[in-house]
PDB file of N, CA and C in Angstrom:
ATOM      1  N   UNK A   1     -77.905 103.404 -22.159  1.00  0.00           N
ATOM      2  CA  UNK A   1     -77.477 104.179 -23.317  1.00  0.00           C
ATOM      3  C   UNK A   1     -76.523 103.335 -24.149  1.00  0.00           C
ATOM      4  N   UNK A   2     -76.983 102.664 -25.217  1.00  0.00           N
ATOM      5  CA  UNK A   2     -76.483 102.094 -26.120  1.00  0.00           C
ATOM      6  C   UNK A   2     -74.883 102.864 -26.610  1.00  0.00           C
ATOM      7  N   UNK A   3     -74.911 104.207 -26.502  1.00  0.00           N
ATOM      8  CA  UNK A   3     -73.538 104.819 -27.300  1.00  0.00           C
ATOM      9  C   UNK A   3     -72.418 104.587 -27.067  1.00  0.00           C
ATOM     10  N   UNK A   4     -72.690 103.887 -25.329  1.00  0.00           N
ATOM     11  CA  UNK A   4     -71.356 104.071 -25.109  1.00  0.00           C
ATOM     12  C   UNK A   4     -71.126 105.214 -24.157  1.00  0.00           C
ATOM     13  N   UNK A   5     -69.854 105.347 -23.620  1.00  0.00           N
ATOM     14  CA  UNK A   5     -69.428 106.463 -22.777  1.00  0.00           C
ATOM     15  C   UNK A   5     -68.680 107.802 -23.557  1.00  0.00           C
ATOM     16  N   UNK A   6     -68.951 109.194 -22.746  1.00  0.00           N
ATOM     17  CA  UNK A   6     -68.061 109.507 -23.805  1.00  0.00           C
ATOM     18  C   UNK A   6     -66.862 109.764 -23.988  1.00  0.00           C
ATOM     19  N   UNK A   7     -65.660 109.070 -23.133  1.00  0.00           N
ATOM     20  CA  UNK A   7     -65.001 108.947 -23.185  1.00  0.00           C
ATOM     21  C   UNK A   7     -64.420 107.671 -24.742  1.00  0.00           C
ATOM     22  N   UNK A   8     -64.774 106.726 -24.408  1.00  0.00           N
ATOM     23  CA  UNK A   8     -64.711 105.794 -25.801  1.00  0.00           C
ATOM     24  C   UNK A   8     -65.469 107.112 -26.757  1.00  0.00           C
ATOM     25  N   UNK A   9     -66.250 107.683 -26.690  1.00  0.00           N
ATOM     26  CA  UNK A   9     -66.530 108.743 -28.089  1.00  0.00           C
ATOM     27  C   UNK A   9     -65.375 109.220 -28.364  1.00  0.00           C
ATOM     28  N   UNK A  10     -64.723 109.871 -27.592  1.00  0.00           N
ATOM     29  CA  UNK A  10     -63.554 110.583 -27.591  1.00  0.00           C
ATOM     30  C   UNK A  10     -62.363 110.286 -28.095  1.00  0.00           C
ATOM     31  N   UNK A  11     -62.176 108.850 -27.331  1.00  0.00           N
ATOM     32  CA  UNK A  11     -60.765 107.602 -28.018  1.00  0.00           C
ATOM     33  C   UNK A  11     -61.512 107.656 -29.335  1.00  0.00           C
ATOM     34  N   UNK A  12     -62.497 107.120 -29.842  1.00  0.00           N
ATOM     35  CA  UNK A  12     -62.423 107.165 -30.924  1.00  0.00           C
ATOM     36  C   UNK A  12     -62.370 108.145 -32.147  1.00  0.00           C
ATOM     37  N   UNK A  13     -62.710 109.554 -31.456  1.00  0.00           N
ATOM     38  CA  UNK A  13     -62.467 110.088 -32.789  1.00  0.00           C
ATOM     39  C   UNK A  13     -60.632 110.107 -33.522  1.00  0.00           C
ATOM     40  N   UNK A  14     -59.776 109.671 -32.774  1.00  0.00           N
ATOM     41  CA  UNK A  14     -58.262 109.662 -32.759  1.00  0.00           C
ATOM     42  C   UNK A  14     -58.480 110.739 -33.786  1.00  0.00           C
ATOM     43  N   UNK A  15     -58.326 112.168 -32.653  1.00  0.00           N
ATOM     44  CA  UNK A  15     -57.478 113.645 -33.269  1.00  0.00           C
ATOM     45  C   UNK A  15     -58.235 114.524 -34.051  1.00  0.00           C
ATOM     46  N   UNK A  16     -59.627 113.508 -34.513  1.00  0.00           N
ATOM     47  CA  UNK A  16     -60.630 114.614 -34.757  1.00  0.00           C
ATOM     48  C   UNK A  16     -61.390 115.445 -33.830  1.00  0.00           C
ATOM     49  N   UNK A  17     -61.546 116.507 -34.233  1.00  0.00           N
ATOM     50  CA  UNK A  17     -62.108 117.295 -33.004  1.00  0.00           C
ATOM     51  C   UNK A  17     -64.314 116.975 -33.413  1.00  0.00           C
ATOM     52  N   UNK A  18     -64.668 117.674 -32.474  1.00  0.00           N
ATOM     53  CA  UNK A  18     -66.068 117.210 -32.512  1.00  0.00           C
ATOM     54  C   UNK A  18     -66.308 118.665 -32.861  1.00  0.00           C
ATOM     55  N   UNK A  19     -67.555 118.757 -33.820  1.00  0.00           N
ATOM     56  CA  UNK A  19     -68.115 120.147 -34.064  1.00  0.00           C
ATOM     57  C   UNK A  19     -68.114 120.387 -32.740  1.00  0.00           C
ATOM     58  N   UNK A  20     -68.676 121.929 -32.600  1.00  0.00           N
ATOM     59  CA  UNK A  20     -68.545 122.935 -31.697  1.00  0.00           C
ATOM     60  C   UNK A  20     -70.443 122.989 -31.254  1.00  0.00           C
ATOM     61  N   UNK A  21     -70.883 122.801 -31.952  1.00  0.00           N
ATOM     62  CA  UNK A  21     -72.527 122.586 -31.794  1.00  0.00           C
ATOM     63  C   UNK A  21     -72.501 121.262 -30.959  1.00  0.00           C
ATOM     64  N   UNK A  22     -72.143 120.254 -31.410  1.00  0.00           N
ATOM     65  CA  UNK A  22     -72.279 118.710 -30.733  1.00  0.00           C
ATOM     66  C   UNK A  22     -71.388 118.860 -29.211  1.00  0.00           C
ATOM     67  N   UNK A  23     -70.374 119.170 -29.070  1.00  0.00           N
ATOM     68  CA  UNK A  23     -70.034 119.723 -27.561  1.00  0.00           C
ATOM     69  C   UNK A  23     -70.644 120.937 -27.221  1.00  0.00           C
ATOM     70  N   UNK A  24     -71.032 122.045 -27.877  1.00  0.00           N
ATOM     71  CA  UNK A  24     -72.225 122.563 -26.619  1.00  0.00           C
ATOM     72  C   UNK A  24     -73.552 121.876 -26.148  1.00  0.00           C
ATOM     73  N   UNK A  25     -74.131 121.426 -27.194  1.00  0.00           N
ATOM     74  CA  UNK A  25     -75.009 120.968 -27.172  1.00  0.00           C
ATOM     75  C   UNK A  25     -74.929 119.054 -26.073  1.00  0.00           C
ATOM     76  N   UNK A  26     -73.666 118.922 -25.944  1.00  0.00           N
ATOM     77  CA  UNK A  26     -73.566 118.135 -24.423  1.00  0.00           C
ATOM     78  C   UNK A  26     -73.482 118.805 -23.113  1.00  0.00           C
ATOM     79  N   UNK A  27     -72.607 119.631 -23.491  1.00  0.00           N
ATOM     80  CA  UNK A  27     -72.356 120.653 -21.915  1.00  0.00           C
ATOM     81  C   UNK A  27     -73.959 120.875 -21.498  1.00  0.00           C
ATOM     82  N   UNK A  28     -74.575 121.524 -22.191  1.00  0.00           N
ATOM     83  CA  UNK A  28     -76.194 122.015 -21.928  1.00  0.00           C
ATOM     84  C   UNK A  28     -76.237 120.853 -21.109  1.00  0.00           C
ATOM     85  N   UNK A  29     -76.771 119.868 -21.833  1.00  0.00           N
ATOM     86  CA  UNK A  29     -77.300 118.257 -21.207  1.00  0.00           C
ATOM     87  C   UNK A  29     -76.685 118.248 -20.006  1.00  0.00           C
ATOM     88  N   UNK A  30     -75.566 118.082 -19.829  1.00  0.00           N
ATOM     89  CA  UNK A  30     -74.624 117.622 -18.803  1.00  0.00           C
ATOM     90  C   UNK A  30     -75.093 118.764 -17.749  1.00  0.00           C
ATOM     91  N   UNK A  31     -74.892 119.961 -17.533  1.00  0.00           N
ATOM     92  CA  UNK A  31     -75.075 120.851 -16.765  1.00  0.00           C
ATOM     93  C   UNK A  31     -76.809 120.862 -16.708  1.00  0.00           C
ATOM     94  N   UNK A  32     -77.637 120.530 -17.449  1.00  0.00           N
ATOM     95  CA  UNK A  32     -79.517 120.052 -17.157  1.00  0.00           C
ATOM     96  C   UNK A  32     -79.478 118.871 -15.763  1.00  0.00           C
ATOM     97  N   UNK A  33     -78.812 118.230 -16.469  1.00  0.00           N
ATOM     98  CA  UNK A  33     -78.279 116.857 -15.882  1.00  0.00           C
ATOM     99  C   UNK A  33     -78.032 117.293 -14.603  1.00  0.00           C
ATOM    100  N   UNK A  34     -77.100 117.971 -13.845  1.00  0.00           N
ATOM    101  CA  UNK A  34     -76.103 117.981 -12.361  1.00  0.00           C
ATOM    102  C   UNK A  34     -77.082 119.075 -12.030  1.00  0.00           C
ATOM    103  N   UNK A  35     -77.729 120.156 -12.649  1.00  0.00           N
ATOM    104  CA  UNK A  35     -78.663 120.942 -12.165  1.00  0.00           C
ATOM    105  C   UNK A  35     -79.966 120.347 -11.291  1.00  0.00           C
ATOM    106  N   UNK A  36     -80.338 119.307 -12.579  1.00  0.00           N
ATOM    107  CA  UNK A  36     -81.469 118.380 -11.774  1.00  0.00           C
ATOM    108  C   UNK A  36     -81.515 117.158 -10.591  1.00  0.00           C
ATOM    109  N   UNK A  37     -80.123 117.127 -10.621  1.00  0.00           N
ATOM    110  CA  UNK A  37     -79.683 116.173  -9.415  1.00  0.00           C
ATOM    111  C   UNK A  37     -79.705 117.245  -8.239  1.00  0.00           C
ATOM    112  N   UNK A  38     -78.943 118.232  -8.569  1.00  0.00           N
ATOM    113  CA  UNK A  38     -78.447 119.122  -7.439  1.00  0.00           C
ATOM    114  C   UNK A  38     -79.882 119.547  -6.926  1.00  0.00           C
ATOM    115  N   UNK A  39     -80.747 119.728  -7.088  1.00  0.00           N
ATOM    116  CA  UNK A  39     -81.865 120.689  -7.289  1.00  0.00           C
ATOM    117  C   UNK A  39     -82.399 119.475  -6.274  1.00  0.00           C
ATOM    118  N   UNK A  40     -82.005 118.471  -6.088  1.00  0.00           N
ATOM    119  CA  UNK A  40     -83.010 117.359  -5.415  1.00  0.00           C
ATOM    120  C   UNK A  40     -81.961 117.204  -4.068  1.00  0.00           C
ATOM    121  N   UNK A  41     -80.842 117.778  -4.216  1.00  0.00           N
ATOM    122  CA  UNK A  41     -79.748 117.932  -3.007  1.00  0.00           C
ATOM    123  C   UNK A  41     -78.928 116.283  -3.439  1.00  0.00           C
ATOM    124  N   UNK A  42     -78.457 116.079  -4.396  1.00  0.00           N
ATOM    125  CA  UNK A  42     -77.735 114.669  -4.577  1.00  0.00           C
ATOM    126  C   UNK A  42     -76.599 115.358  -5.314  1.00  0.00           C
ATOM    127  N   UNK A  43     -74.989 115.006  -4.158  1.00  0.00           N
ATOM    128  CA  UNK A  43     -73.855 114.778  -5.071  1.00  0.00           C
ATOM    129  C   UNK A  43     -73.444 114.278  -5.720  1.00  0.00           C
ATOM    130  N   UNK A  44     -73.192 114.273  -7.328  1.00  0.00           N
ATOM    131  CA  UNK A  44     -72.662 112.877  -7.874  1.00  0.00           C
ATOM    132  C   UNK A  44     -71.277 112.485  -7.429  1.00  0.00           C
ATOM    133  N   UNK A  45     -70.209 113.896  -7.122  1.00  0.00           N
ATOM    134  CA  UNK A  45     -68.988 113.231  -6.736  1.00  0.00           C
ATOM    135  C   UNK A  45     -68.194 112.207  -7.282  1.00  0.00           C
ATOM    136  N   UNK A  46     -69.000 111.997  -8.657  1.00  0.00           N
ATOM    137  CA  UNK A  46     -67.489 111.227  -9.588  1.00  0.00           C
ATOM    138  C   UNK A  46     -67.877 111.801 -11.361  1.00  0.00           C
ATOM    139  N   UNK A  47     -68.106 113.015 -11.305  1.00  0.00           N
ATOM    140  CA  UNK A  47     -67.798 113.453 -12.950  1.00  0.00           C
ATOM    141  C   UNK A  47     -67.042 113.146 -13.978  1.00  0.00           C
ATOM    142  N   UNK A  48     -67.095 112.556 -14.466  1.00  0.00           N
ATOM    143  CA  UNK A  48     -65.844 112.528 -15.539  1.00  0.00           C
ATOM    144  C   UNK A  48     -66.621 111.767 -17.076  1.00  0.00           C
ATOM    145  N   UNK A  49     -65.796 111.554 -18.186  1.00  0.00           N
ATOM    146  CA  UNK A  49     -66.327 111.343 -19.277  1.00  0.00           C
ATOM    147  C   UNK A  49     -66.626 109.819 -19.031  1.00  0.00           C
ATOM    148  N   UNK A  50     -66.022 109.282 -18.116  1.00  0.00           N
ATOM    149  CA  UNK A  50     -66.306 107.630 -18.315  1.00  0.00           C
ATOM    150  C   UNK A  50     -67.822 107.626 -17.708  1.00  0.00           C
ATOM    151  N   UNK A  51     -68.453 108.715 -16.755  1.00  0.00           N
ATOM    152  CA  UNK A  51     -69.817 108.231 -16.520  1.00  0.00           C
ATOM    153  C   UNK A  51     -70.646 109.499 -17.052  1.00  0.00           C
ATOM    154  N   UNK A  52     -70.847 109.621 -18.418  1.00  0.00           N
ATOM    155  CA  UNK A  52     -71.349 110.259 -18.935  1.00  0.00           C
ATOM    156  C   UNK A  52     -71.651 109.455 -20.505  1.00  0.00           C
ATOM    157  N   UNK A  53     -72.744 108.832 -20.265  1.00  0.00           N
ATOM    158  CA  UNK A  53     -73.420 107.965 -21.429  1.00  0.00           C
ATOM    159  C   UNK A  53     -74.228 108.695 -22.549  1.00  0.00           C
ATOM    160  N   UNK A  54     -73.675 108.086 -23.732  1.00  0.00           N
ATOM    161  CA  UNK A  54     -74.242 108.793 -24.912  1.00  0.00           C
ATOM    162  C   UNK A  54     -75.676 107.474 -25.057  1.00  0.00           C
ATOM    163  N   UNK A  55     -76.467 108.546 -26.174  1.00  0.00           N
ATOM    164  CA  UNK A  55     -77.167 107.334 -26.551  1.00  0.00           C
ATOM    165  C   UNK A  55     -77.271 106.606 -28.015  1.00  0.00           C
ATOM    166  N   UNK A  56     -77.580 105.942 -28.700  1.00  0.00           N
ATOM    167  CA  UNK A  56     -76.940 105.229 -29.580  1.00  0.00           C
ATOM    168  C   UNK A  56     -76.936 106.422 -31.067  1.00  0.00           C
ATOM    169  N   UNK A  57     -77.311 107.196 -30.766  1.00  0.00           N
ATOM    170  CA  UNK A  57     -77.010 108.132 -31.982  1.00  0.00           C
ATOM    171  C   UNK A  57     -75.826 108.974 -31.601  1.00  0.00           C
ATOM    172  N   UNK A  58     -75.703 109.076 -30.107  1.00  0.00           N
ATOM    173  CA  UNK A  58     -74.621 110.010 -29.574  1.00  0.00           C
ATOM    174  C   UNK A  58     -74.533 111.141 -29.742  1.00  0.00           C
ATOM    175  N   UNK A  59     -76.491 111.718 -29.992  1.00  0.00           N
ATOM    176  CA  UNK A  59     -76.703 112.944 -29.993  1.00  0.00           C
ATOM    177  C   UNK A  59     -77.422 112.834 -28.138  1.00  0.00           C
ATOM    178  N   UNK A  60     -77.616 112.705 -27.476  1.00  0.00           N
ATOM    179  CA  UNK A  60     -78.102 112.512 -26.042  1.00  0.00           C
ATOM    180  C   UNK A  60     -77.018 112.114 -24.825  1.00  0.00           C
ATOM    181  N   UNK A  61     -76.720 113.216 -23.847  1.00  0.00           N
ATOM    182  CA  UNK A  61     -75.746 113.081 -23.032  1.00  0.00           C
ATOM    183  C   UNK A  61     -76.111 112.577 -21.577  1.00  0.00           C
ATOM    184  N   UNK A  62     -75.988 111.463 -20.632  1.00  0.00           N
ATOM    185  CA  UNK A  62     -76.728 111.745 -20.159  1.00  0.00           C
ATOM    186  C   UNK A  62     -75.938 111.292 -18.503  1.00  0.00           C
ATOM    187  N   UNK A  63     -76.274 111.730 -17.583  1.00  0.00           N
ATOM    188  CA  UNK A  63     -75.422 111.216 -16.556  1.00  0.00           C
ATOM    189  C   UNK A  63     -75.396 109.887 -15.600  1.00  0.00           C
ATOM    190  N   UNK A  64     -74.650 108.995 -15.425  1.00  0.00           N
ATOM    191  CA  UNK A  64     -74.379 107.796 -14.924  1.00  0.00           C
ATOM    192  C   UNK A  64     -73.305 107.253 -14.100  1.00  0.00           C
ATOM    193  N   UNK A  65     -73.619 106.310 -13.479  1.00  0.00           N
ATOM    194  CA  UNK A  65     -72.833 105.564 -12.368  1.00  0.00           C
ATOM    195  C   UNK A  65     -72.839 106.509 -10.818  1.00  0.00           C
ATOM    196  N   UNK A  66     -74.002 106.692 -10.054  1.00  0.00           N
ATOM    197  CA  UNK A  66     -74.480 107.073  -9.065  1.00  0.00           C
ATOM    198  C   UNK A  66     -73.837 106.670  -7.760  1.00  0.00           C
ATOM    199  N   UNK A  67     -72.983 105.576  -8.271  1.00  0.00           N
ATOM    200  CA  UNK A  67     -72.135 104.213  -6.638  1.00  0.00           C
ATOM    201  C   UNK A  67     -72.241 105.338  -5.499  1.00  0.00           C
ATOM    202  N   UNK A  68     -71.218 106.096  -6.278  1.00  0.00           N
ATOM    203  CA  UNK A  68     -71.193 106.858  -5.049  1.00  0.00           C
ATOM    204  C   UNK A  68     -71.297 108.651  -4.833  1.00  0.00           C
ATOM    205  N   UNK A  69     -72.608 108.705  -4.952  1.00  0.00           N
ATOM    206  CA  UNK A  69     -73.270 109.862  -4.821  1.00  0.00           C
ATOM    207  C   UNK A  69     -73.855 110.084  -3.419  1.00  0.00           C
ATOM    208  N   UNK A  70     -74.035 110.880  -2.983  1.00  0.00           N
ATOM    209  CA  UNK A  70     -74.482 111.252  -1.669  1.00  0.00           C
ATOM    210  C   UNK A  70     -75.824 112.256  -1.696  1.00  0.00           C
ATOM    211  N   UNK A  71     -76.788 111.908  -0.888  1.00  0.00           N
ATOM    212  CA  UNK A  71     -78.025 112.747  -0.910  1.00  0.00           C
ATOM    213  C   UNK A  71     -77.721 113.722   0.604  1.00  0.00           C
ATOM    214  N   UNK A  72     -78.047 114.810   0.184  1.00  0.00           N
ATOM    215  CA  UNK A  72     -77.868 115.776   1.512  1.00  0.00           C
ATOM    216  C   UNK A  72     -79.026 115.785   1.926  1.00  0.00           C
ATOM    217  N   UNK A  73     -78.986 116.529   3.383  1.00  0.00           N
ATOM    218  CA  UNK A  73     -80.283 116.825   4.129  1.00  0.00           C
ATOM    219  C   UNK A  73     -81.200 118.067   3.711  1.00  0.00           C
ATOM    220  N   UNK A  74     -79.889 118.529   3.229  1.00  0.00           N
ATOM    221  CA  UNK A  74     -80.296 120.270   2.962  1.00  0.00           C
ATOM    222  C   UNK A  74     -79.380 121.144   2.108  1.00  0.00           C
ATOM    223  N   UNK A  75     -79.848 122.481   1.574  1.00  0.00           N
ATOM    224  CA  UNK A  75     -78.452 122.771   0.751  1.00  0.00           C
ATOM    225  C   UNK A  75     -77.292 123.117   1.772  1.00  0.00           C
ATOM    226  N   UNK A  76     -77.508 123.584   2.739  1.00  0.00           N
ATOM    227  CA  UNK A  76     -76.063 123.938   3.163  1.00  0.00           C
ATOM    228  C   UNK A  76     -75.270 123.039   4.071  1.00  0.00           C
ATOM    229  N   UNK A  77     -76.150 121.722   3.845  1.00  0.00           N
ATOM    230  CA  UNK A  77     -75.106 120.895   4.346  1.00  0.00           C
ATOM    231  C   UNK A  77     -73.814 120.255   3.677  1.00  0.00           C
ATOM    232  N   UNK A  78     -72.489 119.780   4.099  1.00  0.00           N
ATOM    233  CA  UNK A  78     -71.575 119.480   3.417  1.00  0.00           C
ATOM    234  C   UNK A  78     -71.205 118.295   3.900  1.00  0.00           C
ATOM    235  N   UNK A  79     -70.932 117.847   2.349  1.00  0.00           N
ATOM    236  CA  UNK A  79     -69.872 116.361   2.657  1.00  0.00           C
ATOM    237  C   UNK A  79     -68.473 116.515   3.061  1.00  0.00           C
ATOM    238  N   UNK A  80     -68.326 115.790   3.729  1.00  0.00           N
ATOM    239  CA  UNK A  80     -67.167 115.116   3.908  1.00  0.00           C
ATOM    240  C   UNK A  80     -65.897 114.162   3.672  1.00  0.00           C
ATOM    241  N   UNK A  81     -66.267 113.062   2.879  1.00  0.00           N
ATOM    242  CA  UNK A  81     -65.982 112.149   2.945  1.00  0.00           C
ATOM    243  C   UNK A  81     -65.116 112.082   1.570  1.00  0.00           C
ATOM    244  N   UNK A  82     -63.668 111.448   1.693  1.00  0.00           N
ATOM    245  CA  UNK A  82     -62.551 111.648   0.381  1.00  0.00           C
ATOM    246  C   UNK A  82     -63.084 110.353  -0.463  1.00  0.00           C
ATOM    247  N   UNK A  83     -63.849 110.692  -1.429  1.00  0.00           N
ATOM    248  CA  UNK A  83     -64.395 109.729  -2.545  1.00  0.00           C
ATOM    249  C   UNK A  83     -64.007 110.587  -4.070  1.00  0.00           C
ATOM    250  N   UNK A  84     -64.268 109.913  -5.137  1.00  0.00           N
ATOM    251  CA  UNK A  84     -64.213 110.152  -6.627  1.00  0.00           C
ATOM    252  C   UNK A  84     -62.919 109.765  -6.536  1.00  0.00           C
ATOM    253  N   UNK A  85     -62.591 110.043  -8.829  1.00  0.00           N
ATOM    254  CA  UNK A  85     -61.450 109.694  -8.830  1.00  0.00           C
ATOM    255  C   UNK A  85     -60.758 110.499  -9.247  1.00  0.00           C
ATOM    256  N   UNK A  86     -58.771 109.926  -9.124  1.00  0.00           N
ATOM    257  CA  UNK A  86     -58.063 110.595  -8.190  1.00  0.00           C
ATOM    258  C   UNK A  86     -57.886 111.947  -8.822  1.00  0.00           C
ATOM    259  N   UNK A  87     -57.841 112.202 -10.495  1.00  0.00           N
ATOM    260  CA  UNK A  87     -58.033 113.102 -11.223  1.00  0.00           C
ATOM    261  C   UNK A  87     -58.794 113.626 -11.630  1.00  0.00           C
ATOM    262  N   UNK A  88     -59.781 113.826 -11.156  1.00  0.00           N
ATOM    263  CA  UNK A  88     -60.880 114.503 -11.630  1.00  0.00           C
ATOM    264  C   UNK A  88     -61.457 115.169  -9.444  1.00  0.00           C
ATOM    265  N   UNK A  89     -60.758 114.909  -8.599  1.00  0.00           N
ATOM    266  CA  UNK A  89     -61.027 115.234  -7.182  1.00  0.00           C
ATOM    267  C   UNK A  89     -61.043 116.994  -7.428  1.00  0.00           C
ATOM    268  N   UNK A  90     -61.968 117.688  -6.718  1.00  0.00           N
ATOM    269  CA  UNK A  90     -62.022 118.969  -6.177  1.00  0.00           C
ATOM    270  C   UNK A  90     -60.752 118.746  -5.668  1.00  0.00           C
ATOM    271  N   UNK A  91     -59.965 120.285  -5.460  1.00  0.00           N
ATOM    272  CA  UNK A  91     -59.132 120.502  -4.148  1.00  0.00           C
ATOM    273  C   UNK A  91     -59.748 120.758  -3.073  1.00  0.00           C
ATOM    274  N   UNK A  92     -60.753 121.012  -2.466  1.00  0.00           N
ATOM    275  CA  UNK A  92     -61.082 121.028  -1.325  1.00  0.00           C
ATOM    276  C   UNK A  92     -61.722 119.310  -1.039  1.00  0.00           C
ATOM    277  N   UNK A  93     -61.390 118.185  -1.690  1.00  0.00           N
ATOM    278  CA  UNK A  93     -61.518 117.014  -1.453  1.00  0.00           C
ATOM    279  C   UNK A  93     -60.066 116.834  -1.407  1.00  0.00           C
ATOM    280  N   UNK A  94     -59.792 117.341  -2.209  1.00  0.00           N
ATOM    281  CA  UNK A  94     -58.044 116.761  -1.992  1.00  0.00           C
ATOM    282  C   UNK A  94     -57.076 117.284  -0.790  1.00  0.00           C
ATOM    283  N   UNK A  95     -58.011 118.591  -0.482  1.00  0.00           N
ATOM    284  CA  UNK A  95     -57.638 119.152   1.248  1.00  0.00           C
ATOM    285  C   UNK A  95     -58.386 118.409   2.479  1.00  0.00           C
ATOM    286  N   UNK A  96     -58.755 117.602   1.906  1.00  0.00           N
ATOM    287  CA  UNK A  96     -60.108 116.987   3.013  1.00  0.00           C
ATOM    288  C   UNK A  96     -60.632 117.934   3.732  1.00  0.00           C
ATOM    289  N   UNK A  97     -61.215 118.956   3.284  1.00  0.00           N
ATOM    290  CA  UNK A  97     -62.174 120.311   4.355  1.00  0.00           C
ATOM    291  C   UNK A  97     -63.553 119.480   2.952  1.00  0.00           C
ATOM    292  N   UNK A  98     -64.437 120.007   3.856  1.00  0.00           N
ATOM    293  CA  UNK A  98     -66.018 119.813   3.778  1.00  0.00           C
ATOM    294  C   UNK A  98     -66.380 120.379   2.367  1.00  0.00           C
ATOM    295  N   UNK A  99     -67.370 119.926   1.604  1.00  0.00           N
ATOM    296  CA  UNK A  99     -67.633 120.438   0.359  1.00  0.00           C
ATOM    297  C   UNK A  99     -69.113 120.587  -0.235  1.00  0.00           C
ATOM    298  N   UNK A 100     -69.598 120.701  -1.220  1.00  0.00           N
ATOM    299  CA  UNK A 100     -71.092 120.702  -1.557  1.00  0.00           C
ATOM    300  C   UNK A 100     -71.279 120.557  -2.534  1.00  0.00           C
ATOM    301  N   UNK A 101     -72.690 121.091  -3.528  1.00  0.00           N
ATOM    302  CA  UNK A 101     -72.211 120.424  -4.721  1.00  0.00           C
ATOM    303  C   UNK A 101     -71.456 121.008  -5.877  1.00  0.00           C
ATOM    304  N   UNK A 102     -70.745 122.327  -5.314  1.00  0.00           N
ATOM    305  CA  UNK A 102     -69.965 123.079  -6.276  1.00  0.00           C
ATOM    306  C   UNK A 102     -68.581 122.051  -6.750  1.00  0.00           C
ATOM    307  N   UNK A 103     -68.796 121.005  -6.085  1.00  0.00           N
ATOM    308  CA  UNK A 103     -67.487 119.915  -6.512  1.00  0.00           C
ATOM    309  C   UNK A 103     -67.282 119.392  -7.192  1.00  0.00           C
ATOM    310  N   UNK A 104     -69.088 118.806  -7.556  1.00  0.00           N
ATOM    311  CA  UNK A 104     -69.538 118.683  -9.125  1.00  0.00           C
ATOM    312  C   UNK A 104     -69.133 119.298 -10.426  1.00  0.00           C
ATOM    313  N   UNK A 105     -68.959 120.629 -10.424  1.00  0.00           N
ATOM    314  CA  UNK A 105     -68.744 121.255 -11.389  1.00  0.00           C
ATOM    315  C   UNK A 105     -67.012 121.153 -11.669  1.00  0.00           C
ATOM    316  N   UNK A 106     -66.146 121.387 -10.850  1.00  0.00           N
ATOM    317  CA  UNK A 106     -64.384 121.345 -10.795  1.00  0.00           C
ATOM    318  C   UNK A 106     -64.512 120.062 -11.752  1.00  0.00           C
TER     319      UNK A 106
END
């Protein structure tokens, strides 16, 4: 994705806000996006705007940097393991108790 991340979208608008159509119209994507991972049983476990790639029009949201994602066996199995970063962590990662992919979404 040529756009860039959207975080640099973000630095750059310095203080402009983004229409209200162009951020729903990412959330959709983004939540298509973690739906269709989840749906295959894969945690991404590191959400945030830095791995969320636009594409060079920066109308297309799309999800990236997989390092460290985890594929489950099944849905009700849970991870374990204290990964992502440090601000953007579930609290039940930050409690170290077991999690799934509702961690994705926090």
């Amino acid at each position: 994705c040529d756009g860039g991340d959207l975080m640099k979208k973000i630095n750059m608008q310095r203080g402009l806000l983004f229409s209200e159509d162009q951020v729903v119209d990412w959330f959709v994507q983004i939540c298509l996006g973690l739906k269709h991972i989840h749906d295959r049983k894969i945690l991404h476990r590191d959400i945030k705007a830095q791995n969320i790639f636009l594409t060079s029009g920066g109308r297309k949201a799309k999800l990236g940097d997989f390092g460290i994602a985890r594929m489950l066996n099944n849905t009700m199995e849970m991870a374990r393991t204290c990964v992502g970063t440090p601000y953007y962590l579930s609290p039940e990662i930050c409690e170290n108790r077991p999690y799934n992919n509702k961690t994705d979404i926090w």
